[in-house]
Protein backbone atom coordinates (compact mmCIF):
# COMPACT_ATOMS: atom_id res chain seq x y z
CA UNK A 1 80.01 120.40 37.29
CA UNK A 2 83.28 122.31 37.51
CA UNK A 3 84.19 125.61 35.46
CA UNK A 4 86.04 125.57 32.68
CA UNK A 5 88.09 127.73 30.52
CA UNK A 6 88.77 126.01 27.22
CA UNK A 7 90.99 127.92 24.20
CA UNK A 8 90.88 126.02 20.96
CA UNK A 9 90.97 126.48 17.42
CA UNK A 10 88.64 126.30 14.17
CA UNK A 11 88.69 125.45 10.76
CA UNK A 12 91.74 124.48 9.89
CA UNK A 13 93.47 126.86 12.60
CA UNK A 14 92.21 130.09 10.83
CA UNK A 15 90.17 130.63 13.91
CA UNK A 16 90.68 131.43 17.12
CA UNK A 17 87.83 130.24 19.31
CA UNK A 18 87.59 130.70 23.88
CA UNK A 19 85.09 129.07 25.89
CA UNK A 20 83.97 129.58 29.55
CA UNK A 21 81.76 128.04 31.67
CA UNK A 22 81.28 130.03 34.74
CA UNK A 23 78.70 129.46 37.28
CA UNK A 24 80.48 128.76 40.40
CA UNK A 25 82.46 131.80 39.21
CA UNK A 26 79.63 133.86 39.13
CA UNK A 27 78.07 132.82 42.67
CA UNK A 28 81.07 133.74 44.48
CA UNK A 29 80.91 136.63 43.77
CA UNK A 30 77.36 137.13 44.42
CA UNK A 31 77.73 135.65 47.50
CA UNK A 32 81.36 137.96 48.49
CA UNK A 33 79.32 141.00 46.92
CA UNK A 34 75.79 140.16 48.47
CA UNK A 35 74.86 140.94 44.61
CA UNK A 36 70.72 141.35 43.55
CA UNK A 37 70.03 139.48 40.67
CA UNK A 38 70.76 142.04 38.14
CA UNK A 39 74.51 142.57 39.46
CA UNK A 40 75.01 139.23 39.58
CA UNK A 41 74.61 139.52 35.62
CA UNK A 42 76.34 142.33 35.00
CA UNK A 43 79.25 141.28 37.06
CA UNK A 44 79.33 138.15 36.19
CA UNK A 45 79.64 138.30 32.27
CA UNK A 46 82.45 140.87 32.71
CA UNK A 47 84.02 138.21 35.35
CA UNK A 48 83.73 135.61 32.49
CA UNK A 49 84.76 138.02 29.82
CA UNK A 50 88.11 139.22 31.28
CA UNK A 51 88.72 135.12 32.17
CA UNK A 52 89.09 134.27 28.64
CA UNK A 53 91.16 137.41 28.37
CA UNK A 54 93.28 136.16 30.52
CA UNK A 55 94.32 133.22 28.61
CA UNK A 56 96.77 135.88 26.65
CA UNK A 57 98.46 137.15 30.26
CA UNK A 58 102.09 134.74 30.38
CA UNK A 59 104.03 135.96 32.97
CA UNK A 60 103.25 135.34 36.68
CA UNK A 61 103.34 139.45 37.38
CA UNK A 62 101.01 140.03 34.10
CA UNK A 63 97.60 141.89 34.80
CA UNK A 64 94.50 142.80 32.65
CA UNK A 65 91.90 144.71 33.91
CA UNK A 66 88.98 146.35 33.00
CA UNK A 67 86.77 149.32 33.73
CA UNK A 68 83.18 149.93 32.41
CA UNK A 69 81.52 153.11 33.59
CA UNK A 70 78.19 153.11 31.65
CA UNK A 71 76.46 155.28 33.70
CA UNK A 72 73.82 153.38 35.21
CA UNK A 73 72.45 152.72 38.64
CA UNK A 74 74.86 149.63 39.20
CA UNK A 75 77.67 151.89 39.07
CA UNK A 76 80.87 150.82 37.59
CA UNK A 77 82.22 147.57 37.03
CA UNK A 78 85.82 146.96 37.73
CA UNK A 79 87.48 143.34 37.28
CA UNK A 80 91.44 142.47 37.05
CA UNK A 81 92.08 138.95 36.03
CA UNK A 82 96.28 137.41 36.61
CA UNK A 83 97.78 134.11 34.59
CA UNK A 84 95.99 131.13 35.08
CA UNK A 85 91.96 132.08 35.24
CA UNK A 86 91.94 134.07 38.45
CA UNK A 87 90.09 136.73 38.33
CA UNK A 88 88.20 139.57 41.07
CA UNK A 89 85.70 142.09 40.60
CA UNK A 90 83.04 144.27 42.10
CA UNK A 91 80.72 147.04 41.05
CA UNK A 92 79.39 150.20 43.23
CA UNK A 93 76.17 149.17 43.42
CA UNK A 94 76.01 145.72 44.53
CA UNK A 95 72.52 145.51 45.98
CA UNK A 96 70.88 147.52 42.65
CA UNK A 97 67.59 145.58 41.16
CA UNK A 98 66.20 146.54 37.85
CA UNK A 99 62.51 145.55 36.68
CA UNK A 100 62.63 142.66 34.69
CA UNK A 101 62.45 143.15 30.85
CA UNK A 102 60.26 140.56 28.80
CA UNK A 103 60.98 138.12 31.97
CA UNK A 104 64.47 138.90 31.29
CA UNK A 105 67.19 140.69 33.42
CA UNK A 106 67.72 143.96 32.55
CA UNK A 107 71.55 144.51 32.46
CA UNK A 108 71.81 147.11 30.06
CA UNK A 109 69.55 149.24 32.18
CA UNK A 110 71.61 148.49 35.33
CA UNK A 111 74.69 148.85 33.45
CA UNK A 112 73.93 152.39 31.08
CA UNK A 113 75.12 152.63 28.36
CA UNK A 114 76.63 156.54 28.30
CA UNK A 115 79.97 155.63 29.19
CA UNK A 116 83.18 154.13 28.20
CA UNK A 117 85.35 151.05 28.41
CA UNK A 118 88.80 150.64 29.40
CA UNK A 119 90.60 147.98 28.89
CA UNK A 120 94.66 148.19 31.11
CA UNK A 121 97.06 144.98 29.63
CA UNK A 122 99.89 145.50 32.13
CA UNK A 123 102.39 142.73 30.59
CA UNK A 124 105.24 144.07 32.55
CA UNK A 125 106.91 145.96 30.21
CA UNK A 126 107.60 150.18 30.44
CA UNK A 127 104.00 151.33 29.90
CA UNK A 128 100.86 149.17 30.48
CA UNK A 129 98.36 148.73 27.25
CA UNK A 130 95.66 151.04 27.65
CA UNK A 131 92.57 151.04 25.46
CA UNK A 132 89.35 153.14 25.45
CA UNK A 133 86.11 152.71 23.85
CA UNK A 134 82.42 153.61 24.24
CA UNK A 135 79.75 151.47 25.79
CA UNK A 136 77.56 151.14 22.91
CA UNK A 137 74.56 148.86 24.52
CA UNK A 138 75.26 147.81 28.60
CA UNK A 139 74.85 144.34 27.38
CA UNK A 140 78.63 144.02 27.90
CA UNK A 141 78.90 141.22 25.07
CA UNK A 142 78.33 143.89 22.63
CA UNK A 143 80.54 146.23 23.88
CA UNK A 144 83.36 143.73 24.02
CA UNK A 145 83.22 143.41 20.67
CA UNK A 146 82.93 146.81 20.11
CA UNK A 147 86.21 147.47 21.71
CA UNK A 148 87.86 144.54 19.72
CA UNK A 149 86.88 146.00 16.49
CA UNK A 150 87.48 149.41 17.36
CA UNK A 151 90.71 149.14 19.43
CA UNK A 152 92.50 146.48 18.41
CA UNK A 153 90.94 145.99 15.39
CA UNK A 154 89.78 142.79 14.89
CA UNK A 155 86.34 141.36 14.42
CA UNK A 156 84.80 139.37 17.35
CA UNK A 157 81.57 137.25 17.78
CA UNK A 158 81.63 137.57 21.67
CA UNK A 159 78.26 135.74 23.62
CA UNK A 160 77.96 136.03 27.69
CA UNK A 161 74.88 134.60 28.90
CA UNK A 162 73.56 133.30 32.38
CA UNK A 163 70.53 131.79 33.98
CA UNK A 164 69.69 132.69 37.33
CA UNK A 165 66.48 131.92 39.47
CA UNK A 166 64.21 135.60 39.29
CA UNK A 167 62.97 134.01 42.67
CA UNK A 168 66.09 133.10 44.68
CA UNK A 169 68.93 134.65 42.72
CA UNK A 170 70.90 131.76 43.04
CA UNK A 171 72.58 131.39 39.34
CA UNK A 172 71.45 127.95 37.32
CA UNK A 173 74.26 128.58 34.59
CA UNK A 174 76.79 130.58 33.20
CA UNK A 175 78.64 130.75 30.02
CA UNK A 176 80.62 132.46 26.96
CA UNK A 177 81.92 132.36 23.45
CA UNK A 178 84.61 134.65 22.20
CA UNK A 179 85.54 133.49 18.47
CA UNK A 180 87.83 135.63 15.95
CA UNK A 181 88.80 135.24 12.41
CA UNK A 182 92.76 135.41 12.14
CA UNK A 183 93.76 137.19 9.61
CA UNK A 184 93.36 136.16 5.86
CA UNK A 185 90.43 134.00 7.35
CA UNK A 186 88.56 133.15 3.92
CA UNK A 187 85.32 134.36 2.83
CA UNK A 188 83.31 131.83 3.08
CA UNK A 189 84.08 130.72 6.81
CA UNK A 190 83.47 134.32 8.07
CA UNK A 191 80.08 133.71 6.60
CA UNK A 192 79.81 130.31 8.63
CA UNK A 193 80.90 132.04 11.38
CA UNK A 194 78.04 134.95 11.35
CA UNK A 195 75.57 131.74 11.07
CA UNK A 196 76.75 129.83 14.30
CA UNK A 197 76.25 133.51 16.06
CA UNK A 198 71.82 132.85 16.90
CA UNK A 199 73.22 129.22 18.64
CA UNK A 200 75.60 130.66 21.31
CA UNK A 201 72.28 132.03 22.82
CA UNK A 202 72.15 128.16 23.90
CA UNK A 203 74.99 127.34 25.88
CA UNK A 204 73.80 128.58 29.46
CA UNK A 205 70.96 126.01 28.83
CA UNK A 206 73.47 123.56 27.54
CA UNK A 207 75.62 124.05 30.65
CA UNK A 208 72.65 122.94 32.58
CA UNK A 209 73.03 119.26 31.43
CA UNK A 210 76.26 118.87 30.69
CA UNK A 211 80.40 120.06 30.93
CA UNK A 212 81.28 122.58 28.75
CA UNK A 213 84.46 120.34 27.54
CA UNK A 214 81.66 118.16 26.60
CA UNK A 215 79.65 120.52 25.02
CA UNK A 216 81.81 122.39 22.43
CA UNK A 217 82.70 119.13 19.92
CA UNK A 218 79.13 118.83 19.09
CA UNK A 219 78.56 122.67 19.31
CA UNK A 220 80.89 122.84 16.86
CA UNK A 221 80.39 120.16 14.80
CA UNK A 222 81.65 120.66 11.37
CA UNK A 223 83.84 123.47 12.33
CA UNK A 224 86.95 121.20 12.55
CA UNK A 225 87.44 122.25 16.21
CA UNK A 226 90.26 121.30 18.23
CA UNK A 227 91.16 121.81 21.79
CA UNK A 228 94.89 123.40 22.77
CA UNK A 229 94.33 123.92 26.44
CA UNK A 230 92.02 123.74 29.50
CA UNK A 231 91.57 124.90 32.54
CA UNK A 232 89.39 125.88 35.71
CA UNK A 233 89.10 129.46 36.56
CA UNK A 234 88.41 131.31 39.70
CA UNK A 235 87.00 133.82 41.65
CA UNK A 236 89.59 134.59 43.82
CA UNK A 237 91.37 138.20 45.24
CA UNK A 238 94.94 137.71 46.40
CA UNK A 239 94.87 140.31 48.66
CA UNK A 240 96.96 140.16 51.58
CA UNK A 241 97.94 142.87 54.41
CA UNK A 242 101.73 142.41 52.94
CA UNK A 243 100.34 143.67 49.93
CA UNK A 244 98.33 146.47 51.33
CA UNK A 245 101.56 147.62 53.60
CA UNK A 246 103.29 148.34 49.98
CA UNK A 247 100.25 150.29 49.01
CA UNK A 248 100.62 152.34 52.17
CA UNK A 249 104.33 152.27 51.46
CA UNK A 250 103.48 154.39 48.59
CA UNK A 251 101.95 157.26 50.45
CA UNK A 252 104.97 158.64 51.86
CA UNK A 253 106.51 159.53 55.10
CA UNK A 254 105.08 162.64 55.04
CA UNK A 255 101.22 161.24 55.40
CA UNK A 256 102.09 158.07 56.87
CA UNK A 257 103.33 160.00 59.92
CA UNK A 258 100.09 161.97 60.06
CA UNK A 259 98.06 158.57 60.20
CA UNK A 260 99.74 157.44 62.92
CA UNK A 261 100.44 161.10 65.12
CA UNK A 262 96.58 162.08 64.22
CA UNK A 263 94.72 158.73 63.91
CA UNK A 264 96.94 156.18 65.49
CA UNK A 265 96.56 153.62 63.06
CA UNK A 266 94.70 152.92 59.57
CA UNK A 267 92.10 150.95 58.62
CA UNK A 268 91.59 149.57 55.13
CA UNK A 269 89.25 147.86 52.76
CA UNK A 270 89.43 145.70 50.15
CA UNK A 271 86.85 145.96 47.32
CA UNK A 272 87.28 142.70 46.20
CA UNK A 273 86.83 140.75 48.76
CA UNK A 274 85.27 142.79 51.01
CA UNK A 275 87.94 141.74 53.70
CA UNK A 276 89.02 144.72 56.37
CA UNK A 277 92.56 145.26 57.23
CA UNK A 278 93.58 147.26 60.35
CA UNK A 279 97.55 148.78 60.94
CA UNK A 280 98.45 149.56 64.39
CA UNK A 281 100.12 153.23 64.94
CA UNK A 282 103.20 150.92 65.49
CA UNK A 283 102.83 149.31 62.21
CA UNK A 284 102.33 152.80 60.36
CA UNK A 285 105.88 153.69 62.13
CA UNK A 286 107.75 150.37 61.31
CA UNK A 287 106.75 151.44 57.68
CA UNK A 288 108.06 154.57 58.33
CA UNK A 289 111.45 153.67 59.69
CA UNK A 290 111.60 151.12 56.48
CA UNK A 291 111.33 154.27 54.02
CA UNK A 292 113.29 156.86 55.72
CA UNK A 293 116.26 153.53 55.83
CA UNK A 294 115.92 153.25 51.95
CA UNK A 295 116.82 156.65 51.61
């Protein structure tokens, strides 16, 4: 069964509602990251988190990213998610195991919860979106909301939720919920709302049986819920040495010419993707002879 990213709408249109399904998602990155069990968990619901993000990025140059630095032993967590689903991420402490917790994994512990979130929207305009927040739990659901509320103000019943194998670490399922009230939502389906919140603790089971697109009309039966777009999101980095000679571009002639007099080269690593990337001490000076022509 394929991932999905589904955006749709509830009662009447007076809520927004975004849906994920995420396990292939999830075990690429364990398996680009080498992640333990409890990484693969704490990655992988910021992975799906920043996906349905995504869905609000239009332009092909858009970029949303975020940064949670908790404080635990995991280390942070950085993802950056583009238009159409893609997203990459990677934490500092990849290979990190926690105890399990009541049988569960312990993400919060691995995650800390001493920290703060930040949260870049870079919709290519002057000045990227930047909002900060603090990491009230290391659950990561909860502290998405908490930024919602507290950033941008608006009230967010956010789930993120996996099943993975305690033996093997090879991940079963993976899903999330992200539904908001739009303004002037009545009363009365706020209150329905706060009552679906015990069943999104379901869909990673759910997900084991069937689609998520086949999931949600009976999840949300009686919420008048309507689908306005699919699609299938990604793991993937688009990394590239083109794009890492404009990074180097962006050092300067100044150091580049010291790389290549004093080390003859440069070698360079992608956290993303893991990938390596060497530059010859002929490359470094073709890059060289390209910024000294600009000017």
């Amino acid at each position: 069964m394929k991932d999905q990213l589904i955006k749709g709408m509830l009662f009447q249109n007076t809520v927004n509602v975004c849906a994920i399904s995420g396990a292939d998602m999830l075990s690429c990155a364990r398996d680009t990251h080498e992640l333990s069990r409890v990484c693969t968990a704490a990655l992988g619901r910021t992975i799906m988190q920043v996906a349905m993000m995504s869905l609000g990025l239009k332009n092909e140059k858009d970029r949303l990213s975020c940064v949670l630095k908790g404080g635990g032993e995991a280390g942070n967590i950085v993802c950056t998610a583009r238009p159409g689903g893609y997203v990459k991420g990677y934490l500092d402490n990849p290979k990190t195991e926690i105890a399990l917790y009541a049988d569960k994994l312990d993400v919060a512990m691995a995650v800390g919860w001493f920290g703060e979130m930040t949260v870049i929207r870079d919709l290519s305009m002057k000045e990227p979106y930047i909002g900060k927040t603090k990491i009230v739990s290391g659950e990561i659901a909860e502290d998405f909301a908490n930024y919602y509320m507290q950033s941008e103000q608006q009230p967010t019943l956010i789930y993120l939720g996996e099943r993975i194998d305690t033996e093997t670490g090879e991940v079963l399922s993976a899903g999330g919920l992200m539904i908001a009230p739009l303004p002037n939502c009545p009363t009365d389906i706020i209150e329905k709302l706060e009552a679906l919140a015990p069943a999104t603790s379901s869909l990673p089971d759910l997900l084991k049986e069937k689609e998520l697109s086949e999931i949600l009309p009976n999840f949300f039966a009686g919420c008048d819920f309507v689908q306005t777009d699919c699609i299938t999101p990604h793991y993937a980095c688009d990394c590239s040495k083109e794009r890492l000679c404009e990074v180097l571009s962006t050092l300067g002639v100044k150091e580049l010419r010291s790389m290549a007099d004093e080390d003859h080269g440069a070698h360079m690593h992608c956290h993303f993707c893991n990938k390596e990337y060497d530059f010859s001490e002929q490359e470094l000076r073709d890059i060289i002879c390209v910024l000294e022509d600009s000017h």
